[in-house]
Each structure stands twice: as structure tokens, then as C-alpha cells.
Protein backbone atom coordinates (compact mmCIF):
# COMPACT_ATOMS: atom_id res chain seq x y z
CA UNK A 1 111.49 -136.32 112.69
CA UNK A 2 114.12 -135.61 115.08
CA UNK A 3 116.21 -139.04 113.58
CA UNK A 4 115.80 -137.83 110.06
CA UNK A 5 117.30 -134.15 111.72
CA UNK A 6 120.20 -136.05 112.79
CA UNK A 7 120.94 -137.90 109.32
CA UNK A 8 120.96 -134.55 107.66
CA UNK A 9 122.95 -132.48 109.89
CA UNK A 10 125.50 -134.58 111.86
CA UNK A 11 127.54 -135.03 108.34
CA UNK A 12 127.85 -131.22 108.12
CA UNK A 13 128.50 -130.82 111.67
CA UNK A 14 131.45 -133.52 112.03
CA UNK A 15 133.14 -131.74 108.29
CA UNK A 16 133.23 -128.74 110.38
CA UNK A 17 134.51 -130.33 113.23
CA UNK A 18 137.48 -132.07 110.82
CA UNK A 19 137.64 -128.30 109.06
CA UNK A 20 138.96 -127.07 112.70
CA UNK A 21 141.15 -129.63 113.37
CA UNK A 22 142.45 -129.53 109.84
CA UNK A 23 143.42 -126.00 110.38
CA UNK A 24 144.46 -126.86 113.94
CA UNK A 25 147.26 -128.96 112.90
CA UNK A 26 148.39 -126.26 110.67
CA UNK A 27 148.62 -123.78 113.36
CA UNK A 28 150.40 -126.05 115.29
CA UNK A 29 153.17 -127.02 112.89
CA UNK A 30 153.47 -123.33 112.10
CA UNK A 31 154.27 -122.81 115.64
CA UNK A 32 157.17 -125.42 115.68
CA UNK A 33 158.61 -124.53 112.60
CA UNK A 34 158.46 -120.72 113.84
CA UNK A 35 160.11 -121.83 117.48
CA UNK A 36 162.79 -123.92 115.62
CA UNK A 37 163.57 -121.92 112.36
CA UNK A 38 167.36 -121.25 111.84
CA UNK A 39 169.01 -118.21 112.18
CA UNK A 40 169.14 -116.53 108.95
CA UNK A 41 172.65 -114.85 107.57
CA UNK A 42 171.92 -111.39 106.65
CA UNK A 43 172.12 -110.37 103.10
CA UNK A 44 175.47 -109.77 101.59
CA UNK A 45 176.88 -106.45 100.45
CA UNK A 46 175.69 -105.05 96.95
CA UNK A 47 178.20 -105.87 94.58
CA UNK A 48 176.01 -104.83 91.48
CA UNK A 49 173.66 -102.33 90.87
CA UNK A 50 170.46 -104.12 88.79
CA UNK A 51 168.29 -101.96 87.54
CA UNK A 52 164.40 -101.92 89.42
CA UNK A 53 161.40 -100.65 88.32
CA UNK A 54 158.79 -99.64 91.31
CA UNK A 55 155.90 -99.84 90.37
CA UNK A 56 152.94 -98.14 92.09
CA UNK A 57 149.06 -99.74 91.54
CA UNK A 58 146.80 -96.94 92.04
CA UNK A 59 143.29 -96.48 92.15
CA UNK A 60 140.89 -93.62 93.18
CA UNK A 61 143.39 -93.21 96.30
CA UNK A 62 144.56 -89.71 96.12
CA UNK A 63 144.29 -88.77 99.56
CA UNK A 64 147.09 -91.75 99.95
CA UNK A 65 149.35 -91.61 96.62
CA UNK A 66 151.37 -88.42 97.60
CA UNK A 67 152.94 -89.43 100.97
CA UNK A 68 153.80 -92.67 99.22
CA UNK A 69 155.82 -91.17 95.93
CA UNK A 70 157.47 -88.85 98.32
CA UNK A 71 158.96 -92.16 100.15
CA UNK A 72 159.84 -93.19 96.86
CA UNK A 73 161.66 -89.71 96.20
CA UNK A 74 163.74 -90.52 99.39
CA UNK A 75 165.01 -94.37 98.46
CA UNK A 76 168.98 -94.42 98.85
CA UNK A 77 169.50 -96.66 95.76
CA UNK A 78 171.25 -94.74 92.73
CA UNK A 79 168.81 -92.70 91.32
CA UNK A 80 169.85 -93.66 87.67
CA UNK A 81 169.84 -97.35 88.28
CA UNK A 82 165.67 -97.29 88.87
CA UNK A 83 162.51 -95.69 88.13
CA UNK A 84 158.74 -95.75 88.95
CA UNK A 85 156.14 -95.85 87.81
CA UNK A 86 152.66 -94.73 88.45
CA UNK A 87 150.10 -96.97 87.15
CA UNK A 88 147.14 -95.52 87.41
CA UNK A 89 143.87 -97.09 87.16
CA UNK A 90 141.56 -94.36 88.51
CA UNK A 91 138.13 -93.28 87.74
CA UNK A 92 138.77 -90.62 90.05
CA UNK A 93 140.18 -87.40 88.00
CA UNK A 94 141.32 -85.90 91.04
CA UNK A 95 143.62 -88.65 91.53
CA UNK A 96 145.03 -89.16 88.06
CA UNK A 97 145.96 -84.92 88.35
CA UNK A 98 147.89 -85.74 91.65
CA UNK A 99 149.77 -88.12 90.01
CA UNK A 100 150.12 -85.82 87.11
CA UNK A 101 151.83 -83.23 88.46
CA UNK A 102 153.83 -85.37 90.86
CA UNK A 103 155.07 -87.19 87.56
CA UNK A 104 156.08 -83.76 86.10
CA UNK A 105 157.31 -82.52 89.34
CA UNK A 106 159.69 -85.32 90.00
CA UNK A 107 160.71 -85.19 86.33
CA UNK A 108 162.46 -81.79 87.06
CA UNK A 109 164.38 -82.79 89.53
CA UNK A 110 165.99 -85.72 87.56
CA UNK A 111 163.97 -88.69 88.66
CA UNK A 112 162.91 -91.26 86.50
CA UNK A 113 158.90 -91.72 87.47
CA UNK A 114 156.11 -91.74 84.62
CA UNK A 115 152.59 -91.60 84.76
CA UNK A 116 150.78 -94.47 82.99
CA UNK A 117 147.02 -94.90 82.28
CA UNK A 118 145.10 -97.49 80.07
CA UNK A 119 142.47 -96.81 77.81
CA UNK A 120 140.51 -100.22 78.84
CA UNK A 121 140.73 -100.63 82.86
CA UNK A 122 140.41 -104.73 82.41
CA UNK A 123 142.34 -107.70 84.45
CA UNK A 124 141.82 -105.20 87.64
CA UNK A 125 145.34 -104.81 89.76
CA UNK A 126 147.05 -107.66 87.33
CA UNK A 127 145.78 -106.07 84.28
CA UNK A 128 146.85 -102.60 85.46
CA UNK A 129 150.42 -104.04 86.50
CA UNK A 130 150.79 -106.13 82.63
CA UNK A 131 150.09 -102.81 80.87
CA UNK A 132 152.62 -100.96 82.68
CA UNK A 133 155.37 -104.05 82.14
CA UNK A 134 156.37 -103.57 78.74
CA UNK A 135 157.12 -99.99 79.64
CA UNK A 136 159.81 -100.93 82.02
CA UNK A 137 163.40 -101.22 81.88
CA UNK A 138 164.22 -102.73 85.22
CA UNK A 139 165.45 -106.01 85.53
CA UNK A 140 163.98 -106.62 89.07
CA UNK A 141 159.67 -104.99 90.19
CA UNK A 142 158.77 -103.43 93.13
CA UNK A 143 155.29 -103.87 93.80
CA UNK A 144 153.51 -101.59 95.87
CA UNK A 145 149.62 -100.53 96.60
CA UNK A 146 149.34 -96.82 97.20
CA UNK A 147 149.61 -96.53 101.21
CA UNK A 148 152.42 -98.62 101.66
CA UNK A 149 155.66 -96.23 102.38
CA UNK A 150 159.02 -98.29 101.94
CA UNK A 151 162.30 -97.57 104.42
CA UNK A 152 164.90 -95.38 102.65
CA UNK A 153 167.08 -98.49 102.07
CA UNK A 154 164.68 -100.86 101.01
CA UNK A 155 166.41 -101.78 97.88
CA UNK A 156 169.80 -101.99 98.86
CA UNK A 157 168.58 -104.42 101.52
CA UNK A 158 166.66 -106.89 99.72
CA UNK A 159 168.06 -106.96 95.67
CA UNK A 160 171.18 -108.70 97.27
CA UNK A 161 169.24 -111.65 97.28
CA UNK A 162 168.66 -112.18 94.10
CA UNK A 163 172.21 -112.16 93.13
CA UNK A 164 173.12 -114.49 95.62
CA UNK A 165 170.38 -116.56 94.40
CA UNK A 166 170.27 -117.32 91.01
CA UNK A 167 167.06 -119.03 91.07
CA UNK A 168 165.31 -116.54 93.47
CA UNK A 169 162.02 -115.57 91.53
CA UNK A 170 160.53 -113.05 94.25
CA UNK A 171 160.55 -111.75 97.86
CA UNK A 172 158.03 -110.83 99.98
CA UNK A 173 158.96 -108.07 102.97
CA UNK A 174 157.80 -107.49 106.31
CA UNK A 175 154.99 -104.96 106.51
CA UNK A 176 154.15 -102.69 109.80
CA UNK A 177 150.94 -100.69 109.90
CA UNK A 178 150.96 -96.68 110.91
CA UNK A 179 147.68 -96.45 112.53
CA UNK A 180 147.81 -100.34 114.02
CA UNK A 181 146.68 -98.77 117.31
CA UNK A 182 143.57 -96.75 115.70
CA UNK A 183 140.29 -98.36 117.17
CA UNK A 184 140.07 -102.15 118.32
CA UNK A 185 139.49 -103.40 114.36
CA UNK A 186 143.51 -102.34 113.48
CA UNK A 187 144.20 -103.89 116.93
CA UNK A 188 143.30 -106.97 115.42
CA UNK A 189 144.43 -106.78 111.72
CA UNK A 190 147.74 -106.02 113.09
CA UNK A 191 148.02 -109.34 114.87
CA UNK A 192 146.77 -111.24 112.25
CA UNK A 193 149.10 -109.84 110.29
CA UNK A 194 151.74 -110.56 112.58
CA UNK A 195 150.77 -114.25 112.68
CA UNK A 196 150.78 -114.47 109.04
CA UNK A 197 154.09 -112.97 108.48
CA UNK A 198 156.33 -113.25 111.50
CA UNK A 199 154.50 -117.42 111.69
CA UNK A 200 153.85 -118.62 108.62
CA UNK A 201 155.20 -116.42 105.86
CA UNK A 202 158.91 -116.52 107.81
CA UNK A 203 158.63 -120.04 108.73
CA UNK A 204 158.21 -121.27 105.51
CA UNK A 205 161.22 -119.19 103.94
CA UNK A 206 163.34 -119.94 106.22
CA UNK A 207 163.12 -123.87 106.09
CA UNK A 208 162.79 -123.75 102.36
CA UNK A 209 159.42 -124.35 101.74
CA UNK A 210 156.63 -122.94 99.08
CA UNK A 211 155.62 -119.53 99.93
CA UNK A 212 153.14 -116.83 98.37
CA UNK A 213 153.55 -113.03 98.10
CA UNK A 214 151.14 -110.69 99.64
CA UNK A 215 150.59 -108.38 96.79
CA UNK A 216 152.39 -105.69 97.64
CA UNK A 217 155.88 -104.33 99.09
CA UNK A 218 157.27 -107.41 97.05
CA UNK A 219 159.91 -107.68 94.96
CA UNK A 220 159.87 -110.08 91.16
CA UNK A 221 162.39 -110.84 88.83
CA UNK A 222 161.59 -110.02 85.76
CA UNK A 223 162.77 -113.15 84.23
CA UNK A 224 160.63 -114.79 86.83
CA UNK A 225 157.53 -113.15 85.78
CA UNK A 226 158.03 -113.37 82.01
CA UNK A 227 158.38 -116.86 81.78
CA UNK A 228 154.55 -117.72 83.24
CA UNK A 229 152.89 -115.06 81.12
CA UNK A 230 152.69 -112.09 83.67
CA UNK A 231 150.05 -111.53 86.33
CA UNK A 232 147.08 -113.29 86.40
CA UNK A 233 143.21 -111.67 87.18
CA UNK A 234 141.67 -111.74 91.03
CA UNK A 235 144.19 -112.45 93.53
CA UNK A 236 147.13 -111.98 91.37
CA UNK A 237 150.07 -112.56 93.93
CA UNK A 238 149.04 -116.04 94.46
CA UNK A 239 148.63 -117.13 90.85
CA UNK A 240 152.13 -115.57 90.52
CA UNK A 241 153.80 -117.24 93.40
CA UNK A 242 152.77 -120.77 92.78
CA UNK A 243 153.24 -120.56 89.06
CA UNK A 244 156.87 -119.52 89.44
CA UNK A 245 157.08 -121.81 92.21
CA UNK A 246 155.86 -124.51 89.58
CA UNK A 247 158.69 -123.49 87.52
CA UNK A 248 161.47 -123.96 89.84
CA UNK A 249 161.88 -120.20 90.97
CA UNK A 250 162.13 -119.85 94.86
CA UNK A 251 160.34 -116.98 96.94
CA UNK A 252 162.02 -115.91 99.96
CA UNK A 253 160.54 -113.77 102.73
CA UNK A 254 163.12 -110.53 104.26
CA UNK A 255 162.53 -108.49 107.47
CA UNK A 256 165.57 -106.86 106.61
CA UNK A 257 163.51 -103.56 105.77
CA UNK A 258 160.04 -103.46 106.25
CA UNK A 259 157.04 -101.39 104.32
CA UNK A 260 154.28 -99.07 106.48
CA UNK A 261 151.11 -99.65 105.36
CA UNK A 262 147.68 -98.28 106.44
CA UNK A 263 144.59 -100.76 107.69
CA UNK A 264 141.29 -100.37 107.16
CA UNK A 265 139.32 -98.79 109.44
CA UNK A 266 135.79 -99.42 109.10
CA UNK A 267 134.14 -102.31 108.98
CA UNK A 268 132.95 -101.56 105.79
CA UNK A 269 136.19 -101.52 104.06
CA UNK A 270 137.00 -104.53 105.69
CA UNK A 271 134.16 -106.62 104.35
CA UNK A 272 134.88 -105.05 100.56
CA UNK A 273 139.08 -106.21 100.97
CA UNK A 274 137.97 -109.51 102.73
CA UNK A 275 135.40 -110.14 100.16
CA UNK A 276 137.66 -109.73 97.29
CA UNK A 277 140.54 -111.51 99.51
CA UNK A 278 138.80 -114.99 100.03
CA UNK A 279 136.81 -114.89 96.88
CA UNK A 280 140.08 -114.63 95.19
CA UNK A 281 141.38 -117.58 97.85
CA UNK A 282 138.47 -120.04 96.66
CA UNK A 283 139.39 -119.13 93.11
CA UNK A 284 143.20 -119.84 93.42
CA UNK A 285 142.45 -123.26 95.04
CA UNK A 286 139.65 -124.42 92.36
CA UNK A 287 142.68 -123.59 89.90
CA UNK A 288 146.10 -124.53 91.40
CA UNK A 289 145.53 -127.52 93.97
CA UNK A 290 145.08 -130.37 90.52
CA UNK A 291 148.58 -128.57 89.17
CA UNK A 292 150.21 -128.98 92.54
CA UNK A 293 148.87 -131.56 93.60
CA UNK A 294 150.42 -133.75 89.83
CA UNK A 295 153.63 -131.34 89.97
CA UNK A 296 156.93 -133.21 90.72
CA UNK A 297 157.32 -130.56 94.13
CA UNK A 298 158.27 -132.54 97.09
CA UNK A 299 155.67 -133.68 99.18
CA UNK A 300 156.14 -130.83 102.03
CA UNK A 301 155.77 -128.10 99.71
CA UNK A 302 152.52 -129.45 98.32
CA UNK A 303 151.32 -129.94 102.19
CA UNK A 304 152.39 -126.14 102.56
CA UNK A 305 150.18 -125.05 99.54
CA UNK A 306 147.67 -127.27 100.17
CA UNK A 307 147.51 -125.69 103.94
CA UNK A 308 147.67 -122.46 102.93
CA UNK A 309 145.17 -122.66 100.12
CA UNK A 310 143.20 -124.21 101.99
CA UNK A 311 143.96 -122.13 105.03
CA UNK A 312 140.12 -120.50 105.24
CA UNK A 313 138.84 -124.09 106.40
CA UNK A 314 138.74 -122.66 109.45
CA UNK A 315 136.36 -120.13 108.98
CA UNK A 316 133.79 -122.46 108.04
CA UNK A 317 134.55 -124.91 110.34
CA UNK A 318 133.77 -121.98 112.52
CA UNK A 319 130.75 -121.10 110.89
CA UNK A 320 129.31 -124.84 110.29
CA UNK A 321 129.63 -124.82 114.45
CA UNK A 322 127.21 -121.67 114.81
CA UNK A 323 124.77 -123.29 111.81
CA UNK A 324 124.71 -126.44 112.48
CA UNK A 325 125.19 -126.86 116.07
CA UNK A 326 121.27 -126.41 116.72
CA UNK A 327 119.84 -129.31 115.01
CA UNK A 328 122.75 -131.75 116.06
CA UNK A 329 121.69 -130.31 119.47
CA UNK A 330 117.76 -130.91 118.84
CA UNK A 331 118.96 -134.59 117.80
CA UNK A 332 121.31 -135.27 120.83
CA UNK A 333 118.59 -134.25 123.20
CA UNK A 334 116.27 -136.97 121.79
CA UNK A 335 118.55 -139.20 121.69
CA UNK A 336 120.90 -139.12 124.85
CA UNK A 337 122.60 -141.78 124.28
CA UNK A 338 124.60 -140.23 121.81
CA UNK A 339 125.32 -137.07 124.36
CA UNK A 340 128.84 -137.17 124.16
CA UNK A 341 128.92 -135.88 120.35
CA UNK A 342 128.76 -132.53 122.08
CA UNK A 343 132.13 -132.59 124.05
CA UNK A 344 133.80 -133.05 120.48
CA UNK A 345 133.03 -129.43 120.05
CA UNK A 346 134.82 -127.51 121.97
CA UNK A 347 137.52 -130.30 121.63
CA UNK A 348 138.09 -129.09 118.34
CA UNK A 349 137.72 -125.23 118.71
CA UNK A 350 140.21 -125.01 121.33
CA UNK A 351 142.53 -126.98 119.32
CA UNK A 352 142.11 -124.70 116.80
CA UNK A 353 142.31 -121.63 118.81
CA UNK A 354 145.81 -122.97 121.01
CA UNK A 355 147.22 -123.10 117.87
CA UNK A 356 146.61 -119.76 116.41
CA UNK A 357 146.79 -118.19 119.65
CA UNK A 358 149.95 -119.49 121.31
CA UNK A 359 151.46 -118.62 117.95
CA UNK A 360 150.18 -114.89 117.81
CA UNK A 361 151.63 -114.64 120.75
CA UNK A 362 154.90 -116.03 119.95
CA UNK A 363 154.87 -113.74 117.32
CA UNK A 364 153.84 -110.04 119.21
CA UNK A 365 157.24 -110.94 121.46
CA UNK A 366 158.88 -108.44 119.25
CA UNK A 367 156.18 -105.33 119.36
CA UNK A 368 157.79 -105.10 123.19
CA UNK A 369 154.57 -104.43 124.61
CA UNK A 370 153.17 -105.64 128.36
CA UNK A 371 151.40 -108.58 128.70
CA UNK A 372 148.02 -107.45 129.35
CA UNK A 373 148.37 -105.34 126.06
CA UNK A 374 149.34 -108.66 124.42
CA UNK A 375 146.10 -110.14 126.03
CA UNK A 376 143.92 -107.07 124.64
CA UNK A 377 145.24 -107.58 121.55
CA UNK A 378 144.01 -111.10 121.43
CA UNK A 379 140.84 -110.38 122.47
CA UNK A 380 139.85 -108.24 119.67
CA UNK A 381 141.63 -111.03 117.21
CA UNK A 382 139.45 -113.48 118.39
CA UNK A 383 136.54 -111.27 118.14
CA UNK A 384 137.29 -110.24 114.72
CA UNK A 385 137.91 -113.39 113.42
CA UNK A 386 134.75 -114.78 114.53
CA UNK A 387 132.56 -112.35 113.49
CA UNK A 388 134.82 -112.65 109.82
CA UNK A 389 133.97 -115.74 109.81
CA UNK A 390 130.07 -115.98 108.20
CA UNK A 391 131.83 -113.31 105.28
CA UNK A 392 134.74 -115.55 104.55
CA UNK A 393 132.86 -118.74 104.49
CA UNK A 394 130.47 -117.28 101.94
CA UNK A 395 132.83 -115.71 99.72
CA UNK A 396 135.47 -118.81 100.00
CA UNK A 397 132.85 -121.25 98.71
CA UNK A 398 131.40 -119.22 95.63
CA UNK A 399 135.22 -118.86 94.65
CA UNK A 400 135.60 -122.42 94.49
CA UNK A 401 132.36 -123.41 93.25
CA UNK A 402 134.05 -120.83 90.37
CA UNK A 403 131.91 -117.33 90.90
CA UNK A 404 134.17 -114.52 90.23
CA UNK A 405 134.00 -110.57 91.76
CA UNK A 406 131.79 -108.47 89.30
CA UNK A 407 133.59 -105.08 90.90
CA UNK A 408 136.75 -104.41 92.59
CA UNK A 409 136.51 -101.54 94.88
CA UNK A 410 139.43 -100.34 97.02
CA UNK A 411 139.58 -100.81 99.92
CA UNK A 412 139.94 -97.16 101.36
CA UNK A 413 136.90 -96.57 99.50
CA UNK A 414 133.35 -97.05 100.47
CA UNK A 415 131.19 -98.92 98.47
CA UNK A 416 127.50 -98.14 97.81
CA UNK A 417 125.06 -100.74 99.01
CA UNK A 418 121.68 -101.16 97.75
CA UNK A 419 119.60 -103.19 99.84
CA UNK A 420 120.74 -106.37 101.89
CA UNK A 421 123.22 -108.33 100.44
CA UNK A 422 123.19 -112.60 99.96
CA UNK A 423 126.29 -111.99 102.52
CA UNK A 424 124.35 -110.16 104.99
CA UNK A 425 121.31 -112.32 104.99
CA UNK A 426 123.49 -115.17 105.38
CA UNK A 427 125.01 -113.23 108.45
CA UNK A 428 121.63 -113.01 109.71
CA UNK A 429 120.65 -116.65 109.40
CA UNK A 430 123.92 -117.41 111.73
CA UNK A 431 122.92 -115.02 114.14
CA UNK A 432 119.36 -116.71 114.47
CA UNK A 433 120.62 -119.68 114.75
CA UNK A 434 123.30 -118.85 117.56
CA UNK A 435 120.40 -117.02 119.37
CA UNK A 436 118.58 -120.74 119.72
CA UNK A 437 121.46 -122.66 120.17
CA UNK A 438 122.54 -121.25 123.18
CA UNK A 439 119.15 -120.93 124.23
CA UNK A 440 118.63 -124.95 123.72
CA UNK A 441 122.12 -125.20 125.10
CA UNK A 442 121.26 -123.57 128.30
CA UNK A 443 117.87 -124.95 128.28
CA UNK A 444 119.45 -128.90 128.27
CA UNK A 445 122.35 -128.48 130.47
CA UNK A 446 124.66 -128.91 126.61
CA UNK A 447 127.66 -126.85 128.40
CA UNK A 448 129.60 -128.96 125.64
CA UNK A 449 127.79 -126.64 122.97
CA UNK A 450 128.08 -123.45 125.22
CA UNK A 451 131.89 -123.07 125.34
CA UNK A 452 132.64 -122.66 121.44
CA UNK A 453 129.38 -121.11 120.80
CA UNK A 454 129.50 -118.44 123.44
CA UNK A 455 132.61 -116.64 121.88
CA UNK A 456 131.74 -117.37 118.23
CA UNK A 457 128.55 -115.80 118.99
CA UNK A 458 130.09 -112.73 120.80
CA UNK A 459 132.36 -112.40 118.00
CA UNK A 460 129.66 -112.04 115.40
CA UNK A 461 127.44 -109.35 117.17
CA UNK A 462 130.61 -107.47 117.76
CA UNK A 463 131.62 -107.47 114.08
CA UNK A 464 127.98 -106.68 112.87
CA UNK A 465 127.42 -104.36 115.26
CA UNK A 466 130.43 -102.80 115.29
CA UNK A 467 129.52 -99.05 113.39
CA UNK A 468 126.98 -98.24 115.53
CA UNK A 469 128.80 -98.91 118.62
CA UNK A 470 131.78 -96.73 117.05
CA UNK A 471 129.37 -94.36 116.21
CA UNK A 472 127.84 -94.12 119.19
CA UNK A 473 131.41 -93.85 121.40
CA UNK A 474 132.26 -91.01 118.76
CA UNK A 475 129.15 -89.32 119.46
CA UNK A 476 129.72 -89.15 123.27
CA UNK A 477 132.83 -88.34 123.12
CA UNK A 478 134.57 -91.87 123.74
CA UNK A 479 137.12 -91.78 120.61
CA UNK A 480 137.71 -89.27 118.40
């Protein structure tokens, strides 16, 4: 039995294995290119004055949408030479009158900001954004999600670019977060973020290599976005940025003024953005990676796309470890022999987690705290990203096996659950089988098995336990 255990688990287990080195190496060369990236000039005075259209996505988030069209209200850019507008996809009628008024308002006081709605809310955030496009005048879009707040000279930093640049199809900017140091969960969303942006996102743009835009505080050409039909459904700024990318545009990344956003705060608006975020991911790669991989890019840009749409490896090489560690372990101990499979293990994790890590922290050198913050910091990341882990896995491979989202919820906004989910239940399976792999580990002597397992297990009872221990500290008093 036990031999017939090993022939139909030891295949999953060493893909998982290769999954975390895969995404190792990544890491890794992220890190160098971040260490040895050029100095980039800063952008060169405005000479013309393009007209921009800002355009605001918005939906059901009207405790959010009036702080951010009052940042609008204070851009330095000539106020004739753009507009906004506020598309607004809401269900929420409370919403759509904020936005009402603050379209009317604004109006008076010579601003150029209209209130759009559709009559047939389809296509989600792309569909919103392609309904609004014909509308506009501008010649260059701001895009921007409803809590993001942009520096007064946002514009006047980053349109330069594009007239230096000819062939400059988009830029993505540098985002900050104004409640990063809420509760441990923005903690660790904030240095994520900073890995993706100030690591990858700025290492690739600034040794000319194939980027993607974020989805919001970006900036398109119009001529740009035209040309591959507009935005596409799900996880529209990556279709974007690798078909204009496909098309010989460039995308550029700028730190030269930076966007506040807000994080989410519970773990339940976390699982709805993450959801939507790596479903979209699996999607993107089932669709793009054949057109990359036969377009006439050189072969380091299709290594960067191919890394970075297939960048969620590691979360389930992460959570093949905590599935299928068990019966590889079952296997090993009846057949000793083969005992140093285990010692592979934590080979690989700590590969993995060097990579990311020594790069995070490369990256928090500039958010001039102490290093014991640093180190608290990266204790939550690592926390958070292996209790993610289970949720991304799940939702990565029914994108690419070609399951779409049925509902797009915000993520400020709570969504009603009914029951347990296929995602929870698959959380649950994990946990049970991290509860007997340790326990087998511990019980053979496997300290091989122990050292990755230990902290991917923490990591998960954190995450799903996670609102009743906030709860609970809230209730006595611990946080507010």
C-alpha cells in the first residue's frame, strides 16, 4: 500500500518542490536587477499641455468617492486642459447621489467632471471604463479606483513621459497606503506591495523589460488603448499591458509622484480582492502565454511575462508542501532508504523565502524605519502569505483550467456568505493535513519536514483565524 502511496504522491510533491524553486529564481533575479538598476534621469520639463481625461471607476464606495474627487479638485495641471470623469457603476443609490451632486457642485466652479452611468453594468471595471471612453476628449487616461488620492502634481510629473517617448503606451506610479500601519494584515499588504513595486515593477522599467499596470493610479495613451480594442473583462490591466506590449508600445513605471490608497482591512475583504486577483491571474495566463510565447519579443521579455504570469507558482508550491507532504512522509518512513527526499524540502522553501525576503527588505530601506520594525514587518508577510496561500492556489488553477468570477464585489465591501465555500473546505483539508504531518514528522524524527511545515502551518491558522482573534483583542480592549 504504502509503495503504491509513494507512486501517487511523490510526482505532486517534487512539482511543488520545482514550483518553489521556479519562483525562487525569480525572486532572486529580481533582487539583482533591483541592486544593479541604473539611475533613472528625471522627467523633463512640460513643454506641451496634452489634454487627460481622469477617470474614476466607482462602485458602491461612497464612504470613499468624496475624499478622492476633492484630490482631484486640487491637481495643479491647467484646469482647461483635463477633465474627469465619474464612472459610476453602483447599485448603491446613495453612492450614485454623492457623485451627483459632487458632479454638479464641481460644475459651478468651472471644472470639467461628469457623472456617467450605464444602463447594462456588463464587462465589470473594463466594461465600466469602455462605456465611459467614447465620452472623453483627452488624449492621455488616468485610471483610478475610488480610494486612491493622487499628489497635487501628479500630472505634470508623469505626462512628460509620453512626449519624450513616442512609443510610450502607459505608466504605472508608485502607490503608498494611508492606514499601512492599521492592524498586522496592512502591515503585510504594505510590504508586499513594496516588493512588487519598488522590486519587480521598477526593476523591470528601468532595464527595459515587459511590465504590467496595476489597475489603477496609471496612466494610457489613448492611441495605445484604441489600437487593441479597449479594456478587456476580469483582470483588465493585464490584458491591456501585454496586448500593447504585443504591439510595440512600452510601459514605464514613475515614483516621481505617488497615489495613497487604502488596504483592506479584514480578512474578509481580502479573500473577495485576492479571489478576484488570482482568478483573473490564471485567466490572463490560459490566454496570453501561447501569444507571447509565438510573438517576435526578445527572449527576456517573454521570461519576464512568463515569470510574472506565472508568478503565483509559489503559492502552490507552498500549498502542494502542506498537502502532500504527509503521504510522501508515510512512504519515506517505510522505505528509509529513500530518507533524504525530505531534506529537499526545506531546501527549496528557504530558497524561495531568501529570495523574497532579502528583497522586501531591500526594498523597506526607504520607509526609514528601525530594524526590528523591518523584522515585524516580515513576520506578518510571511504569515500572510502562507495562510494566502490555500486561497490563491484554488482560485489560480480554476482560472487556468478557464472558470471565470460569477460576481465582482468590491473590495471595501463585505460579501454575504451562505454556507462553506469549495475555498474554505479546501482550507480545511490543508489544515488536517498539516495537523498529521507534523504530528508524523515529530513522531519519526522527519525534522526535514518540520522546518517548512512549521511556518506554513502557523501561517494558515493565523490567516483563518484571524477575525476572531481581532475580535477578541477589540473586545478587551487590545486595539481599537
Amino acid at each position: 500500500m504504502t509503495y503504491w502511496l509513494g507512486l501517487v504522491f511523490l510526482p505532486f510533491f517534487f512539482v511543488s518542490l520545482f514550483l518553489l524553486i521556479f519562483y525562487g529564481v525569480i525572486a532572486h533575479y529580481h533582487h539583482i536587477l533591483a541592486r544593479l538598476r541604473p539611475t533613472e534621469a528625471p522627467p523633463p520639463p512640460l513643454q506641451e499641455v496634452p489634454f487627460v481625461t481622469v477617470q474614476l471607476a466607482i462602485c458602491n464606495e461612497g464612504d470613499l468617492v468624496n475624499q478622492t474627487i476633492q484630490s482631484l479638485m486640487e491637481l495643479s495641471y491647467p484646469k482647461d486642459r483635463w477633465e474627469a470623469q465619474l464612472c459610476d457603476d453602483s447599485t448603491d443609490p446613495h453612492t450614485s447621489a454623492i457623485c451627483a451632486r459632487a458632479a454638479k457642485h464641481y460644475q459651478r466652479l468651472g471644472f470639467s467632471i461628469f457623472h456617467l452611468q450605464r444602463s447594462q453594468r456588463e464587462g465589470f471595471k473594463a466594461g465600466n471604463l469602455n462605456a465611459a471612453t467614447p465620452h472623453a476628449k483627452g488624449e492621455i487616461f488616468v485610471i483610478l479606483d475610488a480610494d486612491f488620492i493622487l499628489q497635487s502634481n501628479f500630472l505634470e510629473k508623469n505626462i512628460p513621459f509620453f512626449e519624450q517617448d513616442p512609443k510610450l503606451g502607459a505608466i504605472q506610479t508608485y502607490w503608498t497606503h494611508r492606514n499601512k500601519d492599521a492592524s498586522p494584515l496592512t502591515k503585510a499588504q504594505e510590504s508586499s506591495y513594496d516588493y512588487h513595486l519598488r522590486i519587480e515593477q521598477q526593476g523591470r522599467s528601468r532595464w527595459g523589460r515587459w511590465m504590467h499596470l496595476n489597475g489603477s493610479a496609471c496612466l494610457v495613451r489613448r492611441q495605445a488603448l484604441e489600437e487593441v480594442g479597449g479594456w478587456k473583462t476580469y483582470i483588465e490591466d493585464v490584458y491591456l499591458s501585454y496586448q500593447i506590449q504585443l504591439n510595440d508600445w512600452r510601459i514605464r513605471f514613475s515614483d516621481t509622484s505617488t497615489a495613497q490608497a487604502l488596504l483592506p482591512t479584514t480578512i474578509e475583504s481580502i479573500r473577495s480582492q485576492q479571489k478576484r486577483w488570482h482568478r483573473g491571474s490564471g485567466l490572463a495566463a490560459r490566454d496570453l502565454l501561447g501569444k507571447i510565447a509565438l510573438s517576435k519579443a526578445s527572449f527576456l521579455n517573454k521570461l519576464e511575462a512568463f515569470g510574472h504570469l506565472l508568478g503565483t507558482s509559489a503559492y502552490i508550491g507552498i500549498t502542494g508542501l502542506l498537502l502532500f507532504s504527509w503521504p510522501v512522509m508515510t512512504w519515506l518512513h517505510a522505505n528509509p532508504r529513500w530518507n533524504w527526499i525530505q531534506w529537499l524540502s526545506p531546501l527549496c522553501f528557504y530558497f524561495l523565502s531568501s529570495g523574497t525576503g532579502s528583497a522586501t527588505a531591500f526594498a523597506q530601506r526607504h520607509n526609514h524605519r528601525s530594524f526590528l520594525e523591518n523584522q515585524h514587518h516580515m513576520l506578518w508577510l510571511s504569515l500572510y502569505q502562507s495562510g494566502l496561500a490555500p486561497l490563491a492556489t484554488y482560485n489560480v488553477l480554476l482560472g487556468l483550467m478557464g472558470y471565470p468570477l460569477r460576481t465582482w464585489t468590491p473590495s471595501n465591501i463585505r460579501p454575504q456568505s451562505k454556507g462553506i465555500s469549495y475555498e474554505r473546505a479546501f482550507e480545511w483539508l490543508l489544515l488536517c493535513c498539516g495537523i498529521m504531518a507534523i504530528y508524523r514528522g515529530i513522531q519519526w524524527g522527519m525534522l526535514g519536514f518540520l522546518l517548512p511545515l512549521v511556518p506554513i502551518f502557523g501561517g494558515l491558522v493565523w490567516f483563518m483565524a484571524y477575525p476572531y482573534l481581532h475580535q477578541r483583542a477589540k473586545s478587551v480592549g487590545l486595539i481599537a
